[in-house]
Structure formats: structure tokens, C-alpha cells
Protein backbone atom coordinates (compact mmCIF):
# COMPACT_ATOMS: atom_id res chain seq x y z
CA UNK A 1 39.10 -4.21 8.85
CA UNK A 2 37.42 -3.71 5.98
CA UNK A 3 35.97 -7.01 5.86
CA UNK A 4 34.28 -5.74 9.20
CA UNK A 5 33.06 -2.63 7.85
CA UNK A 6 31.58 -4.64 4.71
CA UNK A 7 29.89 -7.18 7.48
CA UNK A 8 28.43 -4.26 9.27
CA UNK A 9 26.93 -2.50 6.50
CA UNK A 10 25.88 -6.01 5.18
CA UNK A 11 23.78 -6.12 8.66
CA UNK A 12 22.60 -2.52 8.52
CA UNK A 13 21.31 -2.90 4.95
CA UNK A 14 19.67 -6.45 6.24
CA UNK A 15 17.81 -4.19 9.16
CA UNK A 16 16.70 -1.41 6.51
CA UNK A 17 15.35 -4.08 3.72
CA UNK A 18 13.62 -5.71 6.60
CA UNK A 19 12.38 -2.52 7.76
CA UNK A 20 10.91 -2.21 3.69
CA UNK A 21 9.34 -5.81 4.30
CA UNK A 22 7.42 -4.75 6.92
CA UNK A 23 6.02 -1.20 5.60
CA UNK A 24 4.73 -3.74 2.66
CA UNK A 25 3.71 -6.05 5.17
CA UNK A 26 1.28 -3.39 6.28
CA UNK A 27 0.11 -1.66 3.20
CA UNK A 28 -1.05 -5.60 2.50
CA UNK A 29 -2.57 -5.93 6.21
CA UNK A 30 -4.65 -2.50 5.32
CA UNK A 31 -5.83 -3.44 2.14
CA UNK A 32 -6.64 -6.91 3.76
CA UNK A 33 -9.31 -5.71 6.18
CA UNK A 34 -10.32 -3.46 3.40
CA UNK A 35 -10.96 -6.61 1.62
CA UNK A 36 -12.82 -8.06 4.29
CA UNK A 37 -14.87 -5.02 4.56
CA UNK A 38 -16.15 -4.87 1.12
CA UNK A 39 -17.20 -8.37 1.64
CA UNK A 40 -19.13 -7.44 4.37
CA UNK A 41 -20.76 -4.78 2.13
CA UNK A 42 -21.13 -7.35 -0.13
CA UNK A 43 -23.25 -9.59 2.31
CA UNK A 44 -25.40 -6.70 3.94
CA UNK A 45 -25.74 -4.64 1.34
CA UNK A 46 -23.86 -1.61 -0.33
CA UNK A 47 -27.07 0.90 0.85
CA UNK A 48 -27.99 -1.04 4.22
CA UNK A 49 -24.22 -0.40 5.28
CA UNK A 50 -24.12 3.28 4.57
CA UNK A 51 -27.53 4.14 6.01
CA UNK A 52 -25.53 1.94 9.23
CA UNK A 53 -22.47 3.86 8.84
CA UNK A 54 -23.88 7.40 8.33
CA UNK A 55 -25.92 6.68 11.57
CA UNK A 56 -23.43 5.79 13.77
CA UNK A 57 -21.16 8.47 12.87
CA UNK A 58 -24.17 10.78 13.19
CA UNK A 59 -23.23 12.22 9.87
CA UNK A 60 -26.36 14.09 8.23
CA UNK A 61 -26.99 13.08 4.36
CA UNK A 62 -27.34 16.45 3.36
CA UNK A 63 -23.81 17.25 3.53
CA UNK A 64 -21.42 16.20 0.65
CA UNK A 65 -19.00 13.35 1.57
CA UNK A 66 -21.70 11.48 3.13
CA UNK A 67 -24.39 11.86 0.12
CA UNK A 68 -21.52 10.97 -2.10
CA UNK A 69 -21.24 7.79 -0.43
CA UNK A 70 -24.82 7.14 -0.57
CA UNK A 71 -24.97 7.80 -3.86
CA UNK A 72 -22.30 5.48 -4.35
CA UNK A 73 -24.06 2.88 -2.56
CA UNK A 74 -27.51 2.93 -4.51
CA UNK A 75 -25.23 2.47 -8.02
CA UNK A 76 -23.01 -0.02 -7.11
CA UNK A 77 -23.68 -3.90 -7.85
CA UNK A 78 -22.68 -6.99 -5.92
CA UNK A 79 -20.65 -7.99 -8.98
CA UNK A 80 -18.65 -4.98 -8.76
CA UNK A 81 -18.08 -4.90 -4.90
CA UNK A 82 -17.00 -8.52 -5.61
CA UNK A 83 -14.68 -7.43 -8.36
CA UNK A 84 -13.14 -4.58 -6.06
CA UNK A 85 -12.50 -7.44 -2.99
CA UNK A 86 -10.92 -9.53 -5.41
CA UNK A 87 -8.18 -7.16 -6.46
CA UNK A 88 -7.74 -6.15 -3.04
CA UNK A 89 -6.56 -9.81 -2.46
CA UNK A 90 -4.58 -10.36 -5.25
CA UNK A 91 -2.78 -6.51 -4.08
CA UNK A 92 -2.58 -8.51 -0.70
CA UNK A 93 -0.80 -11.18 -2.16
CA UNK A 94 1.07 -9.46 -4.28
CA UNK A 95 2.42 -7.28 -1.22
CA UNK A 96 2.73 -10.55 1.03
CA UNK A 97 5.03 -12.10 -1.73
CA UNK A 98 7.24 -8.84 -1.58
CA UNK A 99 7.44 -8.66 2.00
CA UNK A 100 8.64 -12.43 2.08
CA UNK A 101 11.20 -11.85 -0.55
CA UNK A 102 12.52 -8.63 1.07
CA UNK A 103 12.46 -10.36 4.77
CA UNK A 104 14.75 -13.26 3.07
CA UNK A 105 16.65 -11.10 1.21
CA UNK A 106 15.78 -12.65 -2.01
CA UNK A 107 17.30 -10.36 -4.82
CA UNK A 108 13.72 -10.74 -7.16
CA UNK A 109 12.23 -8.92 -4.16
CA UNK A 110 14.56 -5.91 -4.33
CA UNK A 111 13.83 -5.32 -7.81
CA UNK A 112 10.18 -5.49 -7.38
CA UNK A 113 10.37 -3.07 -4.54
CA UNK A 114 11.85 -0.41 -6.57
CA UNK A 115 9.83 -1.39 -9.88
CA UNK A 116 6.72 -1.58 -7.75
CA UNK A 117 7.68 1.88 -6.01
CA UNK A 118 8.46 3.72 -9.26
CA UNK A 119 4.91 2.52 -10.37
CA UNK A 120 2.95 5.04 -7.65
CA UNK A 121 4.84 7.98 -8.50
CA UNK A 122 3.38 9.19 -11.39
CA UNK A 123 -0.07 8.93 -9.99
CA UNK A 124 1.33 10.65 -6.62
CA UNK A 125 2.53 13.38 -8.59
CA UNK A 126 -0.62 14.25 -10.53
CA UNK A 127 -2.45 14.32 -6.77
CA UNK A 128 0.42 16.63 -4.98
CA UNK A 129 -0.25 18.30 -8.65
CA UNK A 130 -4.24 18.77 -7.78
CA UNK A 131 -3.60 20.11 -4.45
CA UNK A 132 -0.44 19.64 -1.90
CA UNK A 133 -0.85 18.20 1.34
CA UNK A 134 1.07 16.99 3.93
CA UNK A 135 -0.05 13.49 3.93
CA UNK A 136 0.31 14.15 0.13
CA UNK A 137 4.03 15.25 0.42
CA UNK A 138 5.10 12.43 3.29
CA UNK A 139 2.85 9.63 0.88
CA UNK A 140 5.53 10.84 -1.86
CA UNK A 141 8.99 11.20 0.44
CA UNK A 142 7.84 7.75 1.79
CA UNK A 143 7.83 6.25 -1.27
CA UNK A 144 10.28 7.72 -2.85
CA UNK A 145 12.47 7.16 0.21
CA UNK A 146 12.31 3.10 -0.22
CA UNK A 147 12.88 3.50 -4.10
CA UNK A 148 16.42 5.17 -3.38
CA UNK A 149 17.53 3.01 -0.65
CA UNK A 150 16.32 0.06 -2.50
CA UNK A 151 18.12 1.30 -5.23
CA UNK A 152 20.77 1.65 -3.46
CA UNK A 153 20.89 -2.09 -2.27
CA UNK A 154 20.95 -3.31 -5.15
CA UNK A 155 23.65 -1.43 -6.14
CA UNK A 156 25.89 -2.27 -3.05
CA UNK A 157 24.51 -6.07 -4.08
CA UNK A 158 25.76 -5.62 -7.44
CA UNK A 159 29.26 -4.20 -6.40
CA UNK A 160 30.23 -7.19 -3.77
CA UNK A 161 29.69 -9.71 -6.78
């Protein structure tokens, strides 16, 4: 019987950590085609893409977020936009190589999950600290959600052995 029970909860945390591996799956799949994006930027231009951008939205320059952008665009070089893809891959395969781990339970991965997790929260808290929002506040339950139950994992991990 309580071999079962240990089986079943061996399954249900297998389901959850899975469940982890493919939220980080994601977050690497968004910052992927972010990637991609600034490379497009790269190849077109920082200032040639906003002008495109701002008139297909039909956004009017006058206004603030898309002036910022502008701005942005007339002060950034290649070199940096290269720079900022280049990160963005190595977060992609530093996300990829977390997802793996996670999706074959590899006990590394569980550690960097909660590591890797405790990382954000400062700089979550100093946002929610500027202003709450919602997406603020369910960024920051989300996160801190997979630190606990990762947490937790390991702990259950720990307590078989």
C-alpha cells in the first residue's frame, strides 16, 4: 500500500516537473523568435524597421512609446543588436538544457530550476515595487509557484534516498 501511494506520487511529481519543462520550454521558444527578430533588425536596419513597424500599426510618432522606440532605433548599432541576439541564444540554450534535464528527470535540472527561479525574484520584486500589476503579481506567483514545488521535489527526492 504504501509502496503504491509512493509510485503514485512518484508519477504525479513526474507530470508536474514535466509540466516545469515545458513552461521553460516556452520562455526559450519566446526569447527564440525574439532572437530571430533582432536579427532581422539587424539585416534591415534598427530605423528602417521602426519607421515599418510604426506604419503598419498606424501608430503616430508624436506619441511616447512609439518615439521612444524611434529614438531607440537612431542610437542603437549593429554591434549592439548583435550583442543583444547573442544572449538571447545563449538564454535559449540555457532554457533548452533545463527543459531537457527537467523532462528526464535529471536531478542537476531540479536544482537549476529553483536556483534559476530564485534568480528573477529580486528583480520582480523591485517592478511589483514600482507599480503592481496583474501581469506583475501572476509573473511573481508563477515563478514563485515552480520555486516551491521544485523545492519541494527535491525534497521528496532527497527523502526516498
Amino acid at each position: 500500500m504504501a509502496t503504491q501511494r509512493a509510485a503514485e506520487g512518484s508519477r504525479s511529481a513526474a507530470g508536474g516537473v514535466r509540466l516545469v519543462a515545458l513552461l521553460e520550454a516556452a520562455k526559450g521558444a519566446i526569447v527564440l523568435i525574439a532572437g530571430f527578430g533582432v536579427l532581422e533588425i539587424v539585416h534591415i536596419g534598427a530605423a528602417q524597421f521602426v519607421d515599418d513597424l510604426v506604419g503598419h500599426l498606424h501608430l503616430n510618432l508624436a506619441n511616447g512609446t512609439p518615439r521612444i522606440f524611434a529614438e531607440l532605433a537612431n542610437n542603437i548599432s549593429d554591434r549592439q543588436l548583435q550583442l543583444l541576439a547573442a544572449a538571447a541564444f545563449a538564454y535559449v540554450a540555457v532554457r533548452a538544457a533545463e527543459a531537457w534535464g527537467l523532462w528526464n528527470r535529471r536531478r542537476w535540472a531540479a536544482w537549476f530550476s529553483v536556483a534559476s527561479g530564485l534568480v528573477y525574484l529580486p528583480f520582480e520584486l523591485v517592478e511589483l515595487a514600482k507599480g503592481a500589476s496583474a501581469l506583475k503579481l501572476a509573473l511573481l506567483a508563477a515563478n514563485l509557484a515552480v520555486v516551491v514545488y521544485m523545492a519541494r521535489v527535491l525534497r521528496a527526492r532527497h527523502a526516498v534516498r
